[in-house]
PDB file of N, CA and C in Angstrom:
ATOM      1  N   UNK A   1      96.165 101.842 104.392  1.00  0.00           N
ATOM      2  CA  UNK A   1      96.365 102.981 105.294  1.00  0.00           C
ATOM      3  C   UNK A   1      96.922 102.486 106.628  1.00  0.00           C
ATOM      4  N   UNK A   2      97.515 103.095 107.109  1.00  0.00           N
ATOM      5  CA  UNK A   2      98.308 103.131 108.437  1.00  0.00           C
ATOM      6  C   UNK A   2      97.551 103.798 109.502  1.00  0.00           C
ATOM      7  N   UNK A   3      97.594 103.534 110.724  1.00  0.00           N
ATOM      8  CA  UNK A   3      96.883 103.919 112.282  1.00  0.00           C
ATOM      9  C   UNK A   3      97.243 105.036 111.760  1.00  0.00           C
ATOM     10  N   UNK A   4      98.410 105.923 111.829  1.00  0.00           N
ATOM     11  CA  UNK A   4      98.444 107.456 111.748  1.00  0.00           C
ATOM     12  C   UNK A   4      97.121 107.570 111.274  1.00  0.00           C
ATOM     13  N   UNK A   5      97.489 107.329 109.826  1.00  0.00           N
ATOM     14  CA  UNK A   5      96.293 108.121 108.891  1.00  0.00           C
ATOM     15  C   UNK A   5      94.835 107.895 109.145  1.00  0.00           C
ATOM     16  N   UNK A   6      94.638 106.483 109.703  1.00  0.00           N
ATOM     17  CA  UNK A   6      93.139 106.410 109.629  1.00  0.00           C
ATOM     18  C   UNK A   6      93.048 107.420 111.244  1.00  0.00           C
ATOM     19  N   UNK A   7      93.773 108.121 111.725  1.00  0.00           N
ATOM     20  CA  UNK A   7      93.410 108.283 113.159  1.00  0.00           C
ATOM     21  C   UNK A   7      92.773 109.846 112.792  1.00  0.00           C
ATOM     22  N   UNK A   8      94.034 110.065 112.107  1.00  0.00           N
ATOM     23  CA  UNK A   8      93.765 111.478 111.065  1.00  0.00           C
ATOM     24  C   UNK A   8      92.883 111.954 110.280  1.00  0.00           C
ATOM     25  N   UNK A   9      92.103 111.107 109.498  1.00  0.00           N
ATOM     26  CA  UNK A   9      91.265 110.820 108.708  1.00  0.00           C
ATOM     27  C   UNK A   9      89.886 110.957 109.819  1.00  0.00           C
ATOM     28  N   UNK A  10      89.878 110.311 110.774  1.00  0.00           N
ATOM     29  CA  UNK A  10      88.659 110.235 111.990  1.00  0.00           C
ATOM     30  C   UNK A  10      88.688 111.726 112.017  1.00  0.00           C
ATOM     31  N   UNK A  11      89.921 111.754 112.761  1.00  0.00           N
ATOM     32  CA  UNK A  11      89.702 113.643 113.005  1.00  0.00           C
ATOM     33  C   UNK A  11      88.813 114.237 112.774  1.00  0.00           C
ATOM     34  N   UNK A  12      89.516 114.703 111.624  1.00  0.00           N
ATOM     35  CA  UNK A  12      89.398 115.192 110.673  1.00  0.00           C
ATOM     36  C   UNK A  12      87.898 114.781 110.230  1.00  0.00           C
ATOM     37  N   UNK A  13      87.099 113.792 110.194  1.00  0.00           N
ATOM     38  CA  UNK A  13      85.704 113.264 109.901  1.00  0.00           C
ATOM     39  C   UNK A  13      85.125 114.128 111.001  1.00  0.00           C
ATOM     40  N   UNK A  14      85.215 113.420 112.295  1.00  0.00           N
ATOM     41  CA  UNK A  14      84.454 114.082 113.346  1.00  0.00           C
ATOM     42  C   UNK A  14      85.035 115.714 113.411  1.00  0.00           C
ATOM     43  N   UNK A  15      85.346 116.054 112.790  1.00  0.00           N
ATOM     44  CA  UNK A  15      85.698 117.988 112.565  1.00  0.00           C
ATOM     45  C   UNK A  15      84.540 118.580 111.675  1.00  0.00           C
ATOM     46  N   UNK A  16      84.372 117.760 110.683  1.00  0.00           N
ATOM     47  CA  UNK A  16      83.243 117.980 109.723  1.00  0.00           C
ATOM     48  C   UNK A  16      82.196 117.364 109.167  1.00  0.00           C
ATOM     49  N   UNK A  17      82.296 116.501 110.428  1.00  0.00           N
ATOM     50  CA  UNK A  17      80.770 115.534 110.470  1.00  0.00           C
ATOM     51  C   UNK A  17      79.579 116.269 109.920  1.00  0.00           C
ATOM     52  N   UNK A  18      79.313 117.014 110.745  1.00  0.00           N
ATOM     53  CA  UNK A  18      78.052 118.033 110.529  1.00  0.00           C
ATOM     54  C   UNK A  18      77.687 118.213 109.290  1.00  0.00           C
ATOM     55  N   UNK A  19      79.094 118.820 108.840  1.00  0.00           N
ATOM     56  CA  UNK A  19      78.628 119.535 107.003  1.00  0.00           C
ATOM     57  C   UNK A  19      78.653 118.271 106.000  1.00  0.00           C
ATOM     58  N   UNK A  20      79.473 117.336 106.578  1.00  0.00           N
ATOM     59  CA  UNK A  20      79.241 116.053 105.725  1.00  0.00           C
ATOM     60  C   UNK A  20      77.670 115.208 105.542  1.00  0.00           C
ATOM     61  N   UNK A  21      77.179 115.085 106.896  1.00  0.00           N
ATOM     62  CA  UNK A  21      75.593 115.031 106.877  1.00  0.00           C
ATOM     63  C   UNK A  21      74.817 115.801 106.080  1.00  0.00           C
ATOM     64  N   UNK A  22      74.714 116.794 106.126  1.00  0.00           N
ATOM     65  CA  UNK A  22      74.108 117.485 105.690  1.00  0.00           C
ATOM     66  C   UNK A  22      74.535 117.532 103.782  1.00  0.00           C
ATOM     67  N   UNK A  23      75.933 117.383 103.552  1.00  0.00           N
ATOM     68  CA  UNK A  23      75.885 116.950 101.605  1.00  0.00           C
ATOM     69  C   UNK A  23      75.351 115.772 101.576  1.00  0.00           C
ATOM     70  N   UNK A  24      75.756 114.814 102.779  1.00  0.00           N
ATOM     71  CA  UNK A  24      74.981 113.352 101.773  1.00  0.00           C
ATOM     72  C   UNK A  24      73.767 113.524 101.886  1.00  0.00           C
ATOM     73  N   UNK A  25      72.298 114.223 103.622  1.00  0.00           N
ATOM     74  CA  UNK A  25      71.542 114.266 102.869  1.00  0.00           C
ATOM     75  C   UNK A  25      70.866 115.242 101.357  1.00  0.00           C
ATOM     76  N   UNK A  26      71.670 115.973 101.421  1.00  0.00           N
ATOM     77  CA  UNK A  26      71.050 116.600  99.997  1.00  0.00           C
ATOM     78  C   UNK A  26      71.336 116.060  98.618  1.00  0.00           C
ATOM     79  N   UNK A  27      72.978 115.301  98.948  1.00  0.00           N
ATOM     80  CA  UNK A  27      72.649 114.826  97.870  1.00  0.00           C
ATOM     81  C   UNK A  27      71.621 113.683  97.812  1.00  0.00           C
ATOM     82  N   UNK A  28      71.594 112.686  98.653  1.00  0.00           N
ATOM     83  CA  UNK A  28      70.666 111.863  98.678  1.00  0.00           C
ATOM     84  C   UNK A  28      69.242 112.322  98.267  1.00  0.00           C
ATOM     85  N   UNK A  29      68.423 113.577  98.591  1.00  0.00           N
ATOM     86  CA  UNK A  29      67.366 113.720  98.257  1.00  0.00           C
ATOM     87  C   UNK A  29      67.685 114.596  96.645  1.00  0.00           C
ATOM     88  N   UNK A  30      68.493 114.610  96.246  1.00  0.00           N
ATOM     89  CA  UNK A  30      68.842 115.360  94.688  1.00  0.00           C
ATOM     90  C   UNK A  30      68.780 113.722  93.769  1.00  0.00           C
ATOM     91  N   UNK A  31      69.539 112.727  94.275  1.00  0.00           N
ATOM     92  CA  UNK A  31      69.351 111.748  93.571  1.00  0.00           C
ATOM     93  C   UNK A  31      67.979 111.138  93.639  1.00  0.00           C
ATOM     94  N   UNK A  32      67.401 111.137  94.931  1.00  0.00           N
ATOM     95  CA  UNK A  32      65.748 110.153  94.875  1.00  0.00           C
ATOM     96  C   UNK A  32      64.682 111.135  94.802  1.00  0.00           C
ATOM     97  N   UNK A  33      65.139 111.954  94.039  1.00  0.00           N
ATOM     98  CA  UNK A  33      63.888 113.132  94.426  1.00  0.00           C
ATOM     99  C   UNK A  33      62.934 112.860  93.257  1.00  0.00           C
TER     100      UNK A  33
END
């Protein structure tokens, strides 16, 4: 990957940080549950 993209990619992460937390923890507690 190239600076563009990983810059894009951040973005774009910190845009949907929130909802991303929130799938890994569920999935996390769906897998160790």
């Amino acid at each position: 990957m190239d600076l563009t993209t990983t810059c894009t990619l951040l973005s774009n992460a910190s845009h949907y940080f929130p909802w991303i937390v929130l799938i890994i923890i569920a999935y996390e507690l769906v897998i160790f549950d």
